[in-house]
Protein backbone atom coordinates (compact mmCIF):
# COMPACT_ATOMS: atom_id res chain seq x y z
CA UNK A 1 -2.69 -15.30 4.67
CA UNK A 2 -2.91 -14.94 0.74
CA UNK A 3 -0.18 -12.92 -0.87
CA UNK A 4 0.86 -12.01 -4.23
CA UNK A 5 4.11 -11.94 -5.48
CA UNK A 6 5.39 -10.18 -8.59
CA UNK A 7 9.62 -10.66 -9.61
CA UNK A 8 10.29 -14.29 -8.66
CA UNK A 9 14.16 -13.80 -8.97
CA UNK A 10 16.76 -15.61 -6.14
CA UNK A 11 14.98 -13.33 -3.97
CA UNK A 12 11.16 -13.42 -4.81
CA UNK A 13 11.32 -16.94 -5.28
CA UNK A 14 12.68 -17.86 -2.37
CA UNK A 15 10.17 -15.79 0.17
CA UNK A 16 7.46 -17.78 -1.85
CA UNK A 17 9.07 -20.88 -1.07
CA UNK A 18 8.93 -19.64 2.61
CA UNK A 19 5.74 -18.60 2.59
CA UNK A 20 4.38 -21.73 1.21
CA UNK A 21 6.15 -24.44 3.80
CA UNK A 22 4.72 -22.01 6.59
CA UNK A 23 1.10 -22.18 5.14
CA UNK A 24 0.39 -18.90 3.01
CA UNK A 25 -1.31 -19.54 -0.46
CA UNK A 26 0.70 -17.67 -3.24
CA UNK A 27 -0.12 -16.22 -6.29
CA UNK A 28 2.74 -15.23 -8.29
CA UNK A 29 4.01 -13.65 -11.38
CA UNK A 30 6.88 -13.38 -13.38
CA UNK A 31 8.05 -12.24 -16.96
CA UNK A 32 10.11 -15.04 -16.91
CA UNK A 33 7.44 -17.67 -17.37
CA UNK A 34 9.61 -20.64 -16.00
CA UNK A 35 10.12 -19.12 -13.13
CA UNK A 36 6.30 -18.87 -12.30
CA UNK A 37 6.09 -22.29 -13.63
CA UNK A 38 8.62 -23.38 -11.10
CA UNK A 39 6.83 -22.28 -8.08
CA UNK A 40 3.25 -23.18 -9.36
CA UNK A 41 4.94 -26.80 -8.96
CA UNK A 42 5.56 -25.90 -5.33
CA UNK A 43 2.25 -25.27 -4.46
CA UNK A 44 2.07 -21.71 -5.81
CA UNK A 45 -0.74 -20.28 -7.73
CA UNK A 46 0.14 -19.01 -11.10
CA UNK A 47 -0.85 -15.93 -12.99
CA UNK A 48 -0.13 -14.52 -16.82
CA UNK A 49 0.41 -10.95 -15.62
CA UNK A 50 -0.69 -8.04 -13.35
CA UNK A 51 -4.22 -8.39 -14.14
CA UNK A 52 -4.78 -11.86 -13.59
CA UNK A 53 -2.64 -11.87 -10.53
CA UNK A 54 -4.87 -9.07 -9.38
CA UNK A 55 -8.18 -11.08 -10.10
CA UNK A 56 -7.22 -14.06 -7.92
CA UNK A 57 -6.28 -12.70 -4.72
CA UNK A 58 -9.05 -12.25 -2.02
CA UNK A 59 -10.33 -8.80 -0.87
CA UNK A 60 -8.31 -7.08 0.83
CA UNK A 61 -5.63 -7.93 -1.44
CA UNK A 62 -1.80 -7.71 -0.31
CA UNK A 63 0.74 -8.13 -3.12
CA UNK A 64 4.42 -7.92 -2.24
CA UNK A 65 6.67 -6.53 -5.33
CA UNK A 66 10.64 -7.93 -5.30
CA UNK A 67 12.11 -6.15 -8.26
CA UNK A 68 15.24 -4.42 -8.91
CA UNK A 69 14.91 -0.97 -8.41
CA UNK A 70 14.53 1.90 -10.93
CA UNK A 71 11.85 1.64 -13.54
CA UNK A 72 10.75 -1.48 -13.38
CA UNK A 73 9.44 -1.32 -10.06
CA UNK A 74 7.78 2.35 -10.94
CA UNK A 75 6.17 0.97 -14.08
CA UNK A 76 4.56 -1.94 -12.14
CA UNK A 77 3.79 0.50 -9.26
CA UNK A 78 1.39 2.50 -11.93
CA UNK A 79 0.17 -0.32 -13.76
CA UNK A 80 -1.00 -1.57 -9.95
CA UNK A 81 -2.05 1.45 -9.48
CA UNK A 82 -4.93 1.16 -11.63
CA UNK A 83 -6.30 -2.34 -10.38
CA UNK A 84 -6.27 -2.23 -6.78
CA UNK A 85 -8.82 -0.83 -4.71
CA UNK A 86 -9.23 0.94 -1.54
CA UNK A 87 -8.15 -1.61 1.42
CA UNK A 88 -5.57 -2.97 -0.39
CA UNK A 89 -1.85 -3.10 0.84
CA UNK A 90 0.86 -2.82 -1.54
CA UNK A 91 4.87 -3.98 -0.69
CA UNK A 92 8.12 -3.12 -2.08
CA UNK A 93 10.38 -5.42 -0.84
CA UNK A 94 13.42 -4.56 -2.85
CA UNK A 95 16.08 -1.89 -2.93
CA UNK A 96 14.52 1.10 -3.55
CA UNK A 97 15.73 4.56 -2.59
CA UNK A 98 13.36 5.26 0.80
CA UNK A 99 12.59 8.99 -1.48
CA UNK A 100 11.16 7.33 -4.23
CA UNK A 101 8.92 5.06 -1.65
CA UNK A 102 7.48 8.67 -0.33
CA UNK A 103 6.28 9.56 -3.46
CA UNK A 104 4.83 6.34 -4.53
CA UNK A 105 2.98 6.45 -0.79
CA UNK A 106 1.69 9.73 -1.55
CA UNK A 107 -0.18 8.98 -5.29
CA UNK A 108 -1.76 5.60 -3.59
CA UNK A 109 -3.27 7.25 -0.70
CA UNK A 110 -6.24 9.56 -1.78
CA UNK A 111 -6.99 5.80 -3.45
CA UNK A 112 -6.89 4.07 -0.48
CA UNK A 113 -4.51 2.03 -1.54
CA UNK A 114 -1.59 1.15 1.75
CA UNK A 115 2.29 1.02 1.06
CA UNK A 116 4.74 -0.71 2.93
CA UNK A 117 8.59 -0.64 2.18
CA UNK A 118 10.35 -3.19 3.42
CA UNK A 119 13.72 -3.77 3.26
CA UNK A 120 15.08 -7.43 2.71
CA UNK A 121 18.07 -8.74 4.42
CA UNK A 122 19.06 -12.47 4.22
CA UNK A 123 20.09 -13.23 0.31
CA UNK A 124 19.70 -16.83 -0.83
CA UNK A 125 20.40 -17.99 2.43
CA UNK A 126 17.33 -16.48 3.63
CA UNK A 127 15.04 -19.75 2.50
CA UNK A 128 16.68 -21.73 5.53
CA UNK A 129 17.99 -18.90 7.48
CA UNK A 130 15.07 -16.32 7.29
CA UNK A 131 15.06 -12.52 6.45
CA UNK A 132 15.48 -9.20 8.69
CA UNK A 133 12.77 -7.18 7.91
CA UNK A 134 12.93 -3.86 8.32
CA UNK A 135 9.32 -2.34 7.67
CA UNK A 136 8.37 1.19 6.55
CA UNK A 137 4.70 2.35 6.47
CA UNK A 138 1.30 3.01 8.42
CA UNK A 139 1.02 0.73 11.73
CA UNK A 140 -2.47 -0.25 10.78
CA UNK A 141 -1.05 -1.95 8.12
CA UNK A 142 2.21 -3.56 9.19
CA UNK A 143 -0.12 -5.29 11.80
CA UNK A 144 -2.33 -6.98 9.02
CA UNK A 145 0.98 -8.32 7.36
CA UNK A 146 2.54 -9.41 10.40
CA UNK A 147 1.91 -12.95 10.04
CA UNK A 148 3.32 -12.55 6.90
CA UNK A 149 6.40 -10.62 8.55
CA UNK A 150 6.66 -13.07 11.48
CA UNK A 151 6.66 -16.61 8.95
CA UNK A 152 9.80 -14.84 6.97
CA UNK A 153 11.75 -13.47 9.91
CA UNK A 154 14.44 -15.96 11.43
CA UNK A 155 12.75 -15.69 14.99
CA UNK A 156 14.28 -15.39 17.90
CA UNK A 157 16.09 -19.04 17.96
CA UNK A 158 19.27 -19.06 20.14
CA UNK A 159 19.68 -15.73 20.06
CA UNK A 160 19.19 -14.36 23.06
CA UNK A 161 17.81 -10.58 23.57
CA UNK A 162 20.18 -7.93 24.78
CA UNK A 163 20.55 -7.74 28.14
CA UNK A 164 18.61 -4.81 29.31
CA UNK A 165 15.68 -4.88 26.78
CA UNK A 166 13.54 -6.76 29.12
CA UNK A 167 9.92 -5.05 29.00
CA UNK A 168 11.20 -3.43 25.76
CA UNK A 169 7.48 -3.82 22.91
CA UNK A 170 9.01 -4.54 20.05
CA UNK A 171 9.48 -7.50 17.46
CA UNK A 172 13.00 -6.45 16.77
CA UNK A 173 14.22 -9.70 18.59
CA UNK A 174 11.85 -12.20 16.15
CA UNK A 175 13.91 -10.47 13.06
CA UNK A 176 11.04 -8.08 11.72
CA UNK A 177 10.75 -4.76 12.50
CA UNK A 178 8.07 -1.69 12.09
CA UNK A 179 10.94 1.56 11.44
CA UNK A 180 8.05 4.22 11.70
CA UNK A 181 6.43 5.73 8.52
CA UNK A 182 6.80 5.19 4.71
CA UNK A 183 10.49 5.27 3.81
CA UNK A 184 12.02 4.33 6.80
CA UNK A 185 12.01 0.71 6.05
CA UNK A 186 14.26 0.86 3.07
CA UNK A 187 16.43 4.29 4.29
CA UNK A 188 17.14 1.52 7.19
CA UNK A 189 18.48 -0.78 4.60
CA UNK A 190 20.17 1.12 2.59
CA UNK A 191 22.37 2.26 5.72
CA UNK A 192 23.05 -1.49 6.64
CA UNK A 193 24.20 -1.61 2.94
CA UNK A 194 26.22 1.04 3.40
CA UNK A 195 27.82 -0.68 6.50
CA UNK A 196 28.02 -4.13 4.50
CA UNK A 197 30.11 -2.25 1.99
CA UNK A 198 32.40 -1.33 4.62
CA UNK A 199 32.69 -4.73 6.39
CA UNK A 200 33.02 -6.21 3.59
CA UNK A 201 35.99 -4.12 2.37
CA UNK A 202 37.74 -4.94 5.64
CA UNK A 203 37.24 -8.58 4.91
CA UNK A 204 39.19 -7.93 1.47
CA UNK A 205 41.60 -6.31 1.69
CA UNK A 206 42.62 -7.49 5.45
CA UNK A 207 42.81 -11.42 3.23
CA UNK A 208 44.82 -9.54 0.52
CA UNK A 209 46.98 -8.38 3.13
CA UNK A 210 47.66 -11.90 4.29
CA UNK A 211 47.83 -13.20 0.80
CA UNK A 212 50.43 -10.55 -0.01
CA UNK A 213 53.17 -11.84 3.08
CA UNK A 214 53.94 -14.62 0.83
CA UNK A 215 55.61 -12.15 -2.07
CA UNK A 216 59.06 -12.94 -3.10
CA UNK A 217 59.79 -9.28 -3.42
CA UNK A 218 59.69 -9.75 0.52
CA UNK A 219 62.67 -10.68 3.16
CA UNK A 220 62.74 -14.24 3.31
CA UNK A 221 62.32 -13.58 7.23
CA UNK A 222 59.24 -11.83 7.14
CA UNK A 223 57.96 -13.83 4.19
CA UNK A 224 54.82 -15.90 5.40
CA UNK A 225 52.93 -18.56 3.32
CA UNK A 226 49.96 -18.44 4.78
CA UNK A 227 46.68 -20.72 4.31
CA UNK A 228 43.92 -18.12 4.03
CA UNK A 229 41.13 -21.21 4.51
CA UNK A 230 42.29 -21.80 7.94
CA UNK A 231 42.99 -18.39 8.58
CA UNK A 232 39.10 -17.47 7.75
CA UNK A 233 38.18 -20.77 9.65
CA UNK A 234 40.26 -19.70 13.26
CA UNK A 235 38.97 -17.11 13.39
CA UNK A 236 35.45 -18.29 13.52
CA UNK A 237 36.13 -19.41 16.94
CA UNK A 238 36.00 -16.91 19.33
CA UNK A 239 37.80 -14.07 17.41
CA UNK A 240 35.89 -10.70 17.88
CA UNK A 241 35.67 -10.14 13.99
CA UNK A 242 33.61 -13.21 14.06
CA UNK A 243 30.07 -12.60 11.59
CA UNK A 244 28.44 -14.43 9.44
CA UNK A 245 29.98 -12.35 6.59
CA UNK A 246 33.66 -13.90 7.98
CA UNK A 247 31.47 -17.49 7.54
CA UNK A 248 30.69 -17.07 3.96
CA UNK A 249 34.59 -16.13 3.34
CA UNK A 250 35.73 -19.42 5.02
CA UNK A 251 33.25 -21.14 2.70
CA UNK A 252 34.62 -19.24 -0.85
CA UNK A 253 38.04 -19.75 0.46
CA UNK A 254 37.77 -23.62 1.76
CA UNK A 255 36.39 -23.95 -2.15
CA UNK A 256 39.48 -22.12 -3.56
CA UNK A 257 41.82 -20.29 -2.14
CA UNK A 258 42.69 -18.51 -4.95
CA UNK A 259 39.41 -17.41 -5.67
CA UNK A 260 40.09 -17.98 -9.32
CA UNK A 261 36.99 -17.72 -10.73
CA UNK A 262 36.43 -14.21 -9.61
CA UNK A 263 37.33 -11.71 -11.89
CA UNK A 264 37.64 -8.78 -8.90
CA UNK A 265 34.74 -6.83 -10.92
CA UNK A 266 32.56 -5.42 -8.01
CA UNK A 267 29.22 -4.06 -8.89
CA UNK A 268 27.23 -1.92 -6.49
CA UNK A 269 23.54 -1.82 -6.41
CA UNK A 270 22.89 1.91 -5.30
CA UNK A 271 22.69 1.63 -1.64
CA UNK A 272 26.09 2.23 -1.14
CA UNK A 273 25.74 5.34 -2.96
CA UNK A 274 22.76 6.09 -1.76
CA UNK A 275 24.36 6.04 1.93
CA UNK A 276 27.09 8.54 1.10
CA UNK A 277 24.31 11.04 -0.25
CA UNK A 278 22.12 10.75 2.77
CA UNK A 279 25.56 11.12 5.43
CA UNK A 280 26.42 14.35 3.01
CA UNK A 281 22.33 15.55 3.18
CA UNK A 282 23.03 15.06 6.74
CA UNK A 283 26.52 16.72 7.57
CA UNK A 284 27.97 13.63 8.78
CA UNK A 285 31.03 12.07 7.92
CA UNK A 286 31.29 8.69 6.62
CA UNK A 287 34.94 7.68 5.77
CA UNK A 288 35.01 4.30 5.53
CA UNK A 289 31.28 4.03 3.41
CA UNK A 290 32.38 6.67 1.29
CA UNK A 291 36.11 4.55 1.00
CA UNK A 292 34.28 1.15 0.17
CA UNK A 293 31.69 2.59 -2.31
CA UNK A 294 35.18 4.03 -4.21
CA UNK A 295 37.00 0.76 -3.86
CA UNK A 296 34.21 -0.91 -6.12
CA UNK A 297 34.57 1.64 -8.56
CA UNK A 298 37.89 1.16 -8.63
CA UNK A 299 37.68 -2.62 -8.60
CA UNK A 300 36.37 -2.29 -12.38
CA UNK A 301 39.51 -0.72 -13.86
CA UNK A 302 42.42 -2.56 -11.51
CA UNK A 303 41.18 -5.68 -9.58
CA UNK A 304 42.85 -6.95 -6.93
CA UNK A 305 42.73 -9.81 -4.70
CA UNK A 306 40.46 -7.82 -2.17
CA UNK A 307 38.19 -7.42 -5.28
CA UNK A 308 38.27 -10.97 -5.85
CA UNK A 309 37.10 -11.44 -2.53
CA UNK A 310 34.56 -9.02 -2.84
CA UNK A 311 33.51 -10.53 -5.62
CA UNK A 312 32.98 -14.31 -3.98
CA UNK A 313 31.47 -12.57 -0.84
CA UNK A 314 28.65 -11.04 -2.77
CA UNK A 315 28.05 -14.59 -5.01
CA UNK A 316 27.72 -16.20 -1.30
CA UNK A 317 24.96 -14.11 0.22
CA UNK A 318 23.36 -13.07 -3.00
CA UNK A 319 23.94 -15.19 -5.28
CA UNK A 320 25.28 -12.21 -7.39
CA UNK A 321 26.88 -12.80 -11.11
CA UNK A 322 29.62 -11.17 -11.57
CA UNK A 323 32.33 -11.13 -14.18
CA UNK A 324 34.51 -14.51 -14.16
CA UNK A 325 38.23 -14.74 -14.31
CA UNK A 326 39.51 -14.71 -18.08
């Protein structure tokens, strides 16, 4: 199926790259003409901007946008606006906040024009691994993209469905999902964001913890030297806090166990924070988001270890740059 892609970041690029080993002819656009360049060398179909990328796509055209959120994405959300026609299906596959997705679905449809949000979940692992999809947006058109959906998803490889969802209709075991109507795709995301934050805060500070038993200021009794590595790497094996978010720790910490190149800076990309406003919309209380979203803003004025750790967690899945150690 021909697609369009516009914001060829770690991201973007990388669901091209996906798209074009399972067979789906690309056209693609970036600012950053190198990166276009790149994937054109992969097979990909290069354009010079909106316009172009518009042109070269078959009716009914289906371009996928993977751009930070904010005004970026709303400026090439109107300038799209204006070259598509009726038919056409247009994707945000980034972070955007699920109200913002609403109101974008609302000015495209007296055009014609189809939205889907879908939020993203796999990071730079995702060319190998595959991508969760979680899919916001009219049914009529999730089913046109889901060969699209199914080629990016992980599939269901050795993992088995839940016992008891026998007879259940649903793709949810294949990794791609249809949430129900525009918004629900990325207000799905943005909670398992919010529960990232929080798993990922247990992570850190539970390895700080363990770090800290070595501290002189300790009794020499209770002081324990421990090897954080092989701590991460036990507990692989069979423990119950098992994940593949305790995998990527063992891999930061087998590289260095100090994580010295981590400056403990933790950014956060607005999910978090968009979490804690939708729990207090909704009345409900949300303690340990709400603690993990305030950790990172507190990371930026006293990082700690747990920061650090934070910090090499988020390069792993994400490939995110943040602020080295000085």
């Amino acid at each position: 199926m021909h697609i369009g892609m516009v914001g060829l970041g770690k991201m973007g690029g990388n669901l091209v790259r996906r798209l074009l080993n399972k067979g789906h002819p690309c056209v693609v656009y970036d600012e950053n003409l190198a990166a276009t360049q790149s994937l054109v060398s992969q097979g990909a179909v290069g354009a010079q901007g909106l316009a172009d990328l518009v042109q070269q796509l078959p009716q009914p055209r289906a371009i996928w946008m993977m751009l930070p959120a904010g005004q970026i994405t709303e400026d090439t959300v109107q300038s799209l606006k204006t070259l598509l026609q009726a038919g056409d299906i247009l994707i945000d596959g980034g972070n955007a906040n699920h109200k913002d997705d609403v109101r974008r679905a609302q000015e495209l449809l007296p055009l014609g024009i189809h939205y889907l949000d879908v939020g993203t979940s796999g990071g730079v692992w995702g060319l190998e691994r595959g991508y969760c999809l979680m899919i916001g947006g009219e049914v009529a058109a999730f089913k046109k993209m889901a060969p699209v959906f199914r080629d990016l998803a992980p599939g269901q490889g050795q993992i088995t469905p839940t016992p008891g969802r026998e007879g259940f209709e649903s793709t949810a075991h294949l990794g791609y999902l249809h949430t129900g109507p525009v918004g629900s795709g990325h207000f799905v995301k943005m909670i398992h964001n919010g529960i990232e934050y929080g798993m990922m805060q247990a992570f850190a500070e539970g390895f700080d913890i363990l770090k800290g038993a070595g501290q002189s200021a300790l009794p020499a009794e209770r002081r324990y030297d421990f090897n954080l590595a092989d701590i991460a790497e036990v507990w692989r094996r069979g423990s119950v806090v098992s994940s593949w978010l305790l995998d990527l720790a063992a891999i930061a910490l087998a590289r260095d166990p100090q994580l010295a190149d981590f400056s403990g800076h933790v950014q956060d990309s607005g999910e978090g924070r968009w979490t804690v406003e939708a729990a207090m919309e909704e009345a409900i209380p949300a303690h340990v988001l709400t603690a993990a979203l305030n950790a990172r803003f507190r990371s930026r004025q006293s990082p700690s270890f747990a920061d650090q750790t934070l910090s090499a967690l988020r390069h792993q899945f994400g490939g995110h740059q943040e602020p080295k150690k000085s």
